[in-house]
C-alpha atoms as a PDB file:
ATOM      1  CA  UNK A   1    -214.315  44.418 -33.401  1.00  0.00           C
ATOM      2  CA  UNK A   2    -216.332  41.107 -32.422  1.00  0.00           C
ATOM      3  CA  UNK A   3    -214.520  37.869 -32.312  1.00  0.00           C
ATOM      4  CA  UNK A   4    -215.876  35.206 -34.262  1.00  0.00           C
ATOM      5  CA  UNK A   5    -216.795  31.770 -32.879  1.00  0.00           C
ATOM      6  CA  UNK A   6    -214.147  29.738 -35.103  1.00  0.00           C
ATOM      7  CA  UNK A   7    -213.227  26.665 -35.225  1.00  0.00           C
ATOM      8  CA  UNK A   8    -209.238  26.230 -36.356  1.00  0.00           C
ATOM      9  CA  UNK A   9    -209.639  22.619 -38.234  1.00  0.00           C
ATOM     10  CA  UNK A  10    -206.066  21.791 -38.417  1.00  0.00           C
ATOM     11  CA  UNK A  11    -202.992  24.211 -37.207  1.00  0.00           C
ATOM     12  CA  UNK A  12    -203.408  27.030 -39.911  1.00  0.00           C
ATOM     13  CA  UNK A  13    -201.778  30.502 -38.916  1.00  0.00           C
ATOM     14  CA  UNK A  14    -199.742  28.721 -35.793  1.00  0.00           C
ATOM     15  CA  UNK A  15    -196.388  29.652 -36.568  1.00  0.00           C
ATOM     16  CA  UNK A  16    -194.007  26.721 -37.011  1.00  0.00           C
ATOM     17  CA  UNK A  17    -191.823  28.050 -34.506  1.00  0.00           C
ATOM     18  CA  UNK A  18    -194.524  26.928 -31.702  1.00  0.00           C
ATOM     19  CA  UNK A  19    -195.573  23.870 -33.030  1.00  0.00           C
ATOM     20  CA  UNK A  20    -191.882  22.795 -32.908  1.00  0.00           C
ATOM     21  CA  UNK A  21    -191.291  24.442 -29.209  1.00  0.00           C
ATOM     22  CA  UNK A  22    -194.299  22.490 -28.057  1.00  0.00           C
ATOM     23  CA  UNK A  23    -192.724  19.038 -27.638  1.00  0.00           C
ATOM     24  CA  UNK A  24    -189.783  20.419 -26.041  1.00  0.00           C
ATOM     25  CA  UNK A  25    -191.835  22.031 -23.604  1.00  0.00           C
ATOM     26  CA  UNK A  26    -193.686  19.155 -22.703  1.00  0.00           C
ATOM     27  CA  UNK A  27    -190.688  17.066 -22.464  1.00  0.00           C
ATOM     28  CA  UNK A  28    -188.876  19.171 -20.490  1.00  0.00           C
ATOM     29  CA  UNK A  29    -192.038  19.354 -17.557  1.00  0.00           C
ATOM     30  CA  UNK A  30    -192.090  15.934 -17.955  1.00  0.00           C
ATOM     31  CA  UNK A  31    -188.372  15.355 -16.648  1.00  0.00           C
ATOM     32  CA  UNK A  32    -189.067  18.322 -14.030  1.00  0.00           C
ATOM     33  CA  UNK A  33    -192.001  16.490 -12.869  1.00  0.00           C
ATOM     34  CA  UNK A  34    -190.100  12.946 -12.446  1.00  0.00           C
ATOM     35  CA  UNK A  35    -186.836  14.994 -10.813  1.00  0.00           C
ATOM     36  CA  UNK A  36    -189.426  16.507  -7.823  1.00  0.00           C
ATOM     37  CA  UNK A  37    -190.991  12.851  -7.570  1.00  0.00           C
ATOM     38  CA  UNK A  38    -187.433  11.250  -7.128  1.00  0.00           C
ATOM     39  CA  UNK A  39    -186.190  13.789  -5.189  1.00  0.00           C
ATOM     40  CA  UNK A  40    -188.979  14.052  -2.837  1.00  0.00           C
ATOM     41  CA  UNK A  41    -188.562  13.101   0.979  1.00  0.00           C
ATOM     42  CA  UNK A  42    -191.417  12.399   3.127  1.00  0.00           C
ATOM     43  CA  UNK A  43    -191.271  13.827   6.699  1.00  0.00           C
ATOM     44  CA  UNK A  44    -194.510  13.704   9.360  1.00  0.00           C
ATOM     45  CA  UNK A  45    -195.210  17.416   8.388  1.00  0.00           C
ATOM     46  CA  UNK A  46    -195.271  16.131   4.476  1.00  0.00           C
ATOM     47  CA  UNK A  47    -199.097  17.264   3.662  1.00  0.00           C
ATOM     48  CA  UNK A  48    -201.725  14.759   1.717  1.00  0.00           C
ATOM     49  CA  UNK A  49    -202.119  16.700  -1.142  1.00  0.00           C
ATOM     50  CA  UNK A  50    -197.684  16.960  -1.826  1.00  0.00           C
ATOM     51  CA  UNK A  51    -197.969  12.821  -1.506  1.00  0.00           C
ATOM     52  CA  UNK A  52    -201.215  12.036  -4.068  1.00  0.00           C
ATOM     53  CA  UNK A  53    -199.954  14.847  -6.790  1.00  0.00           C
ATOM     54  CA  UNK A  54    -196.193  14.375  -5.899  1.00  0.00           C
ATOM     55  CA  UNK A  55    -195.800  17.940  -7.385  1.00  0.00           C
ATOM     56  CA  UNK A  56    -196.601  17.578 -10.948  1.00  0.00           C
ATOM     57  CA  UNK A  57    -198.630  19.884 -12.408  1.00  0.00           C
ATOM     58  CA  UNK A  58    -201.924  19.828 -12.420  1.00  0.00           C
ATOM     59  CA  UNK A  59    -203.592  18.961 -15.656  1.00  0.00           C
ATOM     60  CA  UNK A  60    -206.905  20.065 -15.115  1.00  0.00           C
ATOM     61  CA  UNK A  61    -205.661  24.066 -15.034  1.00  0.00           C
ATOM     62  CA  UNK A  62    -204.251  23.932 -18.544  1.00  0.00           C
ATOM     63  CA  UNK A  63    -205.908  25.693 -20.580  1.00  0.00           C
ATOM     64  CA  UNK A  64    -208.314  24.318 -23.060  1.00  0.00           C
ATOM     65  CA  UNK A  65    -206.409  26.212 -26.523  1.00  0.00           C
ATOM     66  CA  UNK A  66    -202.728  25.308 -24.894  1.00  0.00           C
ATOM     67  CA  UNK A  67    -203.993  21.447 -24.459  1.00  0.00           C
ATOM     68  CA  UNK A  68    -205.465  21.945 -28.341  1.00  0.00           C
ATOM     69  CA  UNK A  69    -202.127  23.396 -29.564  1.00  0.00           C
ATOM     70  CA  UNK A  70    -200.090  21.207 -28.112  1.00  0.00           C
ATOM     71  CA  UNK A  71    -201.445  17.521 -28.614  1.00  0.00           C
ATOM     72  CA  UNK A  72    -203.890  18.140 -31.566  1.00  0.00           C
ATOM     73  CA  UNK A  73    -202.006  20.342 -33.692  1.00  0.00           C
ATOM     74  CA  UNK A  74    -204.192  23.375 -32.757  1.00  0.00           C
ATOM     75  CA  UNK A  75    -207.412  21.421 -33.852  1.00  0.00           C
ATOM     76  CA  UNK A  76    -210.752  22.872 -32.599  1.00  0.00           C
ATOM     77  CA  UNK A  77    -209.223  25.800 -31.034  1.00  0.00           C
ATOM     78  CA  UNK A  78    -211.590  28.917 -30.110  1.00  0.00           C
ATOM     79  CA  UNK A  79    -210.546  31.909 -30.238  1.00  0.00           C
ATOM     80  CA  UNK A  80    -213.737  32.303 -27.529  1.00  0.00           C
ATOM     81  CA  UNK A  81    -212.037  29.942 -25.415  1.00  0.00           C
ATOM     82  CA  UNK A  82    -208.892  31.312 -24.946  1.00  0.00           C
ATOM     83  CA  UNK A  83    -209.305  31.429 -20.905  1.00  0.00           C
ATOM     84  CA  UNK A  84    -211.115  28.002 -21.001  1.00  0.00           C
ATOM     85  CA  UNK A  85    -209.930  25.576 -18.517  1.00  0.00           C
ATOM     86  CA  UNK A  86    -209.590  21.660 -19.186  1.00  0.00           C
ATOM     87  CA  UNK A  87    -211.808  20.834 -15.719  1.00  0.00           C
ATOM     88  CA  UNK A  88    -214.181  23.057 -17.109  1.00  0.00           C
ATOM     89  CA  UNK A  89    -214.308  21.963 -20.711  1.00  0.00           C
ATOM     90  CA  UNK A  90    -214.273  18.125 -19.869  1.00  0.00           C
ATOM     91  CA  UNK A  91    -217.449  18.809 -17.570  1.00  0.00           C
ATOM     92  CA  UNK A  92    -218.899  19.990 -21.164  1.00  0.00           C
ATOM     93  CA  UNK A  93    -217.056  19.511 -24.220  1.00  0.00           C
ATOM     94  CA  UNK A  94    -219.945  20.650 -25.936  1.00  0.00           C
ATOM     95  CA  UNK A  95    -220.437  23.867 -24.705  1.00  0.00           C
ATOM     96  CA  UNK A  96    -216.915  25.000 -25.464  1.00  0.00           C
ATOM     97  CA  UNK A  97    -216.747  23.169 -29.094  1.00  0.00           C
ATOM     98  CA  UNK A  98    -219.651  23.193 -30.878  1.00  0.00           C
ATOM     99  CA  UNK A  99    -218.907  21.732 -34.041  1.00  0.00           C
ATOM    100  CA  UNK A 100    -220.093  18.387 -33.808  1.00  0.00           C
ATOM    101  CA  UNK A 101    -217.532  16.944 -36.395  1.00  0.00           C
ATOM    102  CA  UNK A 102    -214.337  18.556 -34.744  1.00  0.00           C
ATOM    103  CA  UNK A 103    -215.586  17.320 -31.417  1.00  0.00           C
ATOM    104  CA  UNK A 104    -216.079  13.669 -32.145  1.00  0.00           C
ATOM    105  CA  UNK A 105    -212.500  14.028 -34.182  1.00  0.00           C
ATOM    106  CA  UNK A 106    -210.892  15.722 -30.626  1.00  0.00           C
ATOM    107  CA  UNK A 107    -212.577  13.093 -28.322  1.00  0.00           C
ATOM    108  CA  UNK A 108    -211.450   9.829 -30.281  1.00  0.00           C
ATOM    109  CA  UNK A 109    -207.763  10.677 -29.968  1.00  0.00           C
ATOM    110  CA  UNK A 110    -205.734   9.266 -27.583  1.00  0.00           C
ATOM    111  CA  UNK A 111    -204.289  12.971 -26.363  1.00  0.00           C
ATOM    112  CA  UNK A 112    -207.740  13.624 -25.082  1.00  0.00           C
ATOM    113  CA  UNK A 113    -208.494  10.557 -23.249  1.00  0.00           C
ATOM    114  CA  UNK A 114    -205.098  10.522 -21.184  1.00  0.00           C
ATOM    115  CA  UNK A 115    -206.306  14.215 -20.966  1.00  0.00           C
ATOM    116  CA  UNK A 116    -209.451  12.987 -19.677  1.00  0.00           C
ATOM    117  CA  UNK A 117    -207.970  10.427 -17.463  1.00  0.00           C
ATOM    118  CA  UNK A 118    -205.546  12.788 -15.565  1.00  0.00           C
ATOM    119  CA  UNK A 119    -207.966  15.237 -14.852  1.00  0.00           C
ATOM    120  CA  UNK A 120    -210.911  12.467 -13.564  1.00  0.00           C
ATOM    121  CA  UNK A 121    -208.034  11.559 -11.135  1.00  0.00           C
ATOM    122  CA  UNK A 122    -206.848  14.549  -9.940  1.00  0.00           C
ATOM    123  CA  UNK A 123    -210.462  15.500  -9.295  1.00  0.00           C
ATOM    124  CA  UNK A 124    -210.581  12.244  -7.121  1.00  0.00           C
ATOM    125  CA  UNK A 125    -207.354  12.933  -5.409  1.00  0.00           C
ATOM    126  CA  UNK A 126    -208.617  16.397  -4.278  1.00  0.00           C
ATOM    127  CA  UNK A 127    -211.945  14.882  -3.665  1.00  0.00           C
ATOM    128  CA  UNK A 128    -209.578  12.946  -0.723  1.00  0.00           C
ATOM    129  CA  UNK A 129    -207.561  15.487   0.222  1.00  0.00           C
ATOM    130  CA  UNK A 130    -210.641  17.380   0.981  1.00  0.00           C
ATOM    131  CA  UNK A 131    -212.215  14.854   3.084  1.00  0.00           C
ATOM    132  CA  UNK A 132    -209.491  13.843   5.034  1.00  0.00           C
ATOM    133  CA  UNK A 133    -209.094  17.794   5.981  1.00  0.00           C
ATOM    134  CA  UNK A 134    -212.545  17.312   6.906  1.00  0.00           C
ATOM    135  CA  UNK A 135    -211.527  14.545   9.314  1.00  0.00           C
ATOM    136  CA  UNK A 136    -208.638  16.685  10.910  1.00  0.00           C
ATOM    137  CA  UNK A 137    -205.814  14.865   8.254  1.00  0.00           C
ATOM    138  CA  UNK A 138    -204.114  16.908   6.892  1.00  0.00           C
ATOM    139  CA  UNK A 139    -200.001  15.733   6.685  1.00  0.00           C
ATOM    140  CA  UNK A 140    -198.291  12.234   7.290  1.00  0.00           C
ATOM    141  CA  UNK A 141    -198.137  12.325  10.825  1.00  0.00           C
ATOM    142  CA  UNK A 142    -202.245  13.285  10.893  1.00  0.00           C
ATOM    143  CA  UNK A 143    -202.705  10.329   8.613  1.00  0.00           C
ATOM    144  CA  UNK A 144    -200.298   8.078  10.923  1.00  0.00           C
ATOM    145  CA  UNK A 145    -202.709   8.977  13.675  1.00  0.00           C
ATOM    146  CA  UNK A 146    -206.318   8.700  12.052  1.00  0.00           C
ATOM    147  CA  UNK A 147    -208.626   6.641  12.923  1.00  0.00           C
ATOM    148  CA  UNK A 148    -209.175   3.239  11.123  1.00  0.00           C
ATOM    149  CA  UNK A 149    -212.582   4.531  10.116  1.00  0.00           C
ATOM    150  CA  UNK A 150    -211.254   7.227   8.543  1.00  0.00           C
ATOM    151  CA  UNK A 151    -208.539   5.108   6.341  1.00  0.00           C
ATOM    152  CA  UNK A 152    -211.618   2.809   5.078  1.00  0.00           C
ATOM    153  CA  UNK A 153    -213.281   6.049   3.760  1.00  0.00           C
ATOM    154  CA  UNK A 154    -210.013   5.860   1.097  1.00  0.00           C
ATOM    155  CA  UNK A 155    -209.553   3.696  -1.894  1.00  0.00           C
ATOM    156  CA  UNK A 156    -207.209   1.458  -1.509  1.00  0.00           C
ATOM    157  CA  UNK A 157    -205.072   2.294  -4.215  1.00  0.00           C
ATOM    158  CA  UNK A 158    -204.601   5.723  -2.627  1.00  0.00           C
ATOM    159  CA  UNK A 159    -204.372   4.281   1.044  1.00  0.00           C
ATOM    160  CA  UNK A 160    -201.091   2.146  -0.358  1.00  0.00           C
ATOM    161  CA  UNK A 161    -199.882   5.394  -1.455  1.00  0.00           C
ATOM    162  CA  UNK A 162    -200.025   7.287   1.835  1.00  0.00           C
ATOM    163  CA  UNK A 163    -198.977   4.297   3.598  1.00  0.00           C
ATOM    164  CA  UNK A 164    -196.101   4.393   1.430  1.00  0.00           C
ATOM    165  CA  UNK A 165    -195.056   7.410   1.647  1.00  0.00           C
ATOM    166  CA  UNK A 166    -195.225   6.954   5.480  1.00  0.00           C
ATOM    167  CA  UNK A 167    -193.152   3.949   5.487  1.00  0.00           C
ATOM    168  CA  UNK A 168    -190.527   5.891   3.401  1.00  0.00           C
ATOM    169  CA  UNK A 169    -190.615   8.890   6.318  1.00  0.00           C
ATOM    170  CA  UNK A 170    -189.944   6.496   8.906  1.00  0.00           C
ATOM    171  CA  UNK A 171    -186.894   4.867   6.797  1.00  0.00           C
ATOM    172  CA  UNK A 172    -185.270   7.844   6.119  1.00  0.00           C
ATOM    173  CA  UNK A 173    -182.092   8.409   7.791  1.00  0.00           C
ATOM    174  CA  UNK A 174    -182.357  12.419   7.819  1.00  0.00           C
ATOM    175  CA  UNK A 175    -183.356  14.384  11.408  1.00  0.00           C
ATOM    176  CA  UNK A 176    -186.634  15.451  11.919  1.00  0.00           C
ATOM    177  CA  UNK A 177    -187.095  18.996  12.436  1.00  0.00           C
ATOM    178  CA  UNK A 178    -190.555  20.561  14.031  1.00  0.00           C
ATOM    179  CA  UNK A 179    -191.089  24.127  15.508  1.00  0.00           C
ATOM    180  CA  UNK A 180    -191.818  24.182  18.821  1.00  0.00           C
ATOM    181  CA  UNK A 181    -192.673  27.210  21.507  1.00  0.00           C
ATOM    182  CA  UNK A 182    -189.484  28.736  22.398  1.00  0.00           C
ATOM    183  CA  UNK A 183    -187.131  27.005  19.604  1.00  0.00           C
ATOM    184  CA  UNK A 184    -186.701  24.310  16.898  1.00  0.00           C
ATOM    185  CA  UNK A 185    -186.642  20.374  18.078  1.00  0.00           C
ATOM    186  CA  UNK A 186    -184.647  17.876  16.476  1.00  0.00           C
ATOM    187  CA  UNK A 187    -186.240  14.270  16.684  1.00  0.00           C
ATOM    188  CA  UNK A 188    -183.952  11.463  15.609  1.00  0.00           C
ATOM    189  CA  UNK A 189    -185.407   9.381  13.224  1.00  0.00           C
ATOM    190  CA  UNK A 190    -182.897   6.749  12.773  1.00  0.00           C
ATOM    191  CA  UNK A 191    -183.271   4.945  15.931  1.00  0.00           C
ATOM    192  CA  UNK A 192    -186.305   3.890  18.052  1.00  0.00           C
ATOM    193  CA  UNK A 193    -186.839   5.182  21.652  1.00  0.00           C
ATOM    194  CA  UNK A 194    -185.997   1.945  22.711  1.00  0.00           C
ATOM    195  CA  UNK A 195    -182.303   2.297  21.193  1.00  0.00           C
ATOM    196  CA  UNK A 196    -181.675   5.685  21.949  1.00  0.00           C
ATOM    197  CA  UNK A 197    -183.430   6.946  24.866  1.00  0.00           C
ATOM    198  CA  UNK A 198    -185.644   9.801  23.049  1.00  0.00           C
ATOM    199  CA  UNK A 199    -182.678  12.184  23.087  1.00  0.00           C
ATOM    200  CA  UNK A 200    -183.181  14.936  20.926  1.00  0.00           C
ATOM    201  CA  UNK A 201    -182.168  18.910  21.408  1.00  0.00           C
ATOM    202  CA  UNK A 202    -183.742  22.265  20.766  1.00  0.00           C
ATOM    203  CA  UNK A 203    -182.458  25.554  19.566  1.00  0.00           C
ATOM    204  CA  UNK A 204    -184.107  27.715  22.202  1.00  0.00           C
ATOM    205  CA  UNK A 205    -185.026  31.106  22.170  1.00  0.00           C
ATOM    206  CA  UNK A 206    -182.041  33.260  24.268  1.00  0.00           C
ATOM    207  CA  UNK A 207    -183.556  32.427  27.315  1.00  0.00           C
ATOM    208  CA  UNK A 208    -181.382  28.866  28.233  1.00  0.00           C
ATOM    209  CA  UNK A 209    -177.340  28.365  27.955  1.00  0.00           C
ATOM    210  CA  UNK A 210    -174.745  30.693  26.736  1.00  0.00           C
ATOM    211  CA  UNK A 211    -175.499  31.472  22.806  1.00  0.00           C
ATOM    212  CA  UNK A 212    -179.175  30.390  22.917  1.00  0.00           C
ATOM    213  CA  UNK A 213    -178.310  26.918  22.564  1.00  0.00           C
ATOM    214  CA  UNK A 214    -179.813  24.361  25.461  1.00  0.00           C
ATOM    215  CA  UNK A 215    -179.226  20.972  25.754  1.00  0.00           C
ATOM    216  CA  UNK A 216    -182.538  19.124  26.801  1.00  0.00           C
ATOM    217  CA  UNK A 217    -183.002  15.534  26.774  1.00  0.00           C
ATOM    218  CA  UNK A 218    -186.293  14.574  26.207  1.00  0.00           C
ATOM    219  CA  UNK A 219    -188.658  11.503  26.074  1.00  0.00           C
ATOM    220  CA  UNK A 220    -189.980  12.050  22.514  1.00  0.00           C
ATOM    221  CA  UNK A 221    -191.189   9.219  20.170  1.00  0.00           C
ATOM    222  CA  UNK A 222    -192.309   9.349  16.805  1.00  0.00           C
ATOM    223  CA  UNK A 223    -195.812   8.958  16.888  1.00  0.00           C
ATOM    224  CA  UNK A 224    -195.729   8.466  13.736  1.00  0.00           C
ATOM    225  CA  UNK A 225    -193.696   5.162  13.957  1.00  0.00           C
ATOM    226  CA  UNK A 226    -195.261   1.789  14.274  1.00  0.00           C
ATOM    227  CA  UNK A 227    -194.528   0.106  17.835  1.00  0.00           C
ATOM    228  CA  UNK A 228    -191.679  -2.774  18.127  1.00  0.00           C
ATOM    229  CA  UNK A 229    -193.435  -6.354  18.522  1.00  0.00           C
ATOM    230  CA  UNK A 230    -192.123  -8.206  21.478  1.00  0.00           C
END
């Protein structure tokens, strides 16, 4: 049997049950999204793309019927467009809704242009995260280290953000942990070389003391951590 091309004007034959469920739902990713920011720690291994989206979800992947359902009471969903994708149908609204009258009453509500918003900037933030991969960035410590050439090839707005983020990584009063050949190296991050000599130790591979475990002291500094003035 061929599906017909139609256009659901208001939320007719959506059971009340998920109508209801629907604001629960996006309340409750709403508080999951703001737990992950708060809880989120930065370290130098922290990528670019975890810092810009901060792991929310992305907006652009919903699908075009869910988005409908959800913030327009079902208006202008397609039963066509079941598989539709929101960065596809904001490239071309038309394409995917082709009642003109259903459109223009979608695209003046504020539901679609936060909708519209969100997925322009994640679009630009992945726009970023693509060049900076380009230039060899690709975590904290890679941005730490880039060139200031590279940084001026970011809006600023998103270069505070990083820089944040980096700032926070150096404050935080939590052990650094990197794999290394052989073992696992801890790098204190609470004090500067200066303070501390560099000591750190590394879980090595069998091959050092009794149990695995050698003792090393070693001249490592975060390179990742602005130099002291003076």
């Amino acid at each position: 049997m061929k599906e017909k091309d139609t256009i659901t004007p208001l939320a007719r034959g959506i059971p009340n049950g998920v109508l209801t469920q629907v604001p629960t739902e996006a309340r409750r990713e709403a508080a999951e999204r703001l737990r992950r920011t708060q809880e989120m720690e930065f370290t130098p291994s922290t990528t670019i793309q975890d810092v810009l989206f901060k792991g929310r979800a992305r907006v652009k992947e919903k699908k075009l019927n869910d988005f409908l359902t959800r913030e327009l009471d079902g208006r202008g969903v397609v039963a066509t467009s079941r598989s539709v994708l929101l960065k596809e149908f904001s490239k071309d609204p038309n394409k995917y809704i082709r009642d003109k009258g259903a459109l223009k009453e979608i695209q003046i509500s504020d539901a679609y242009a936060r909708m519209e918003r969100a997925v322009r900037e994640e679009m630009d933030l992945e726009e970023v995260v693509s060049k900076l991969s380009d230039k060899g960035v690709s975590n904290l410590l890679g941005w730490s280290e880039a060139a200031a050439s590279v940084k001026k090839t970011v809006h600023e707005i998103t270069k505070q953000s990083l820089d944040a983020a980096l700032l926070s990584g150096e404050e935080s009063n939590d052990d650094y942990y990197a794999d290394i050949p052989g073992g696992t190296l801890r790098v204190c991050v609470q004090c500067e070389l200066a303070s501390c000599g560099g000591n750190s130790w590394w879980r090595g591979d069998g091959n050092g003391s009794e149990g695995g475990e050698t003792e090393t002291v070693m001249d490592v500094q975060r390179s990742w951590q602005h130099p002291r003035k003076g």
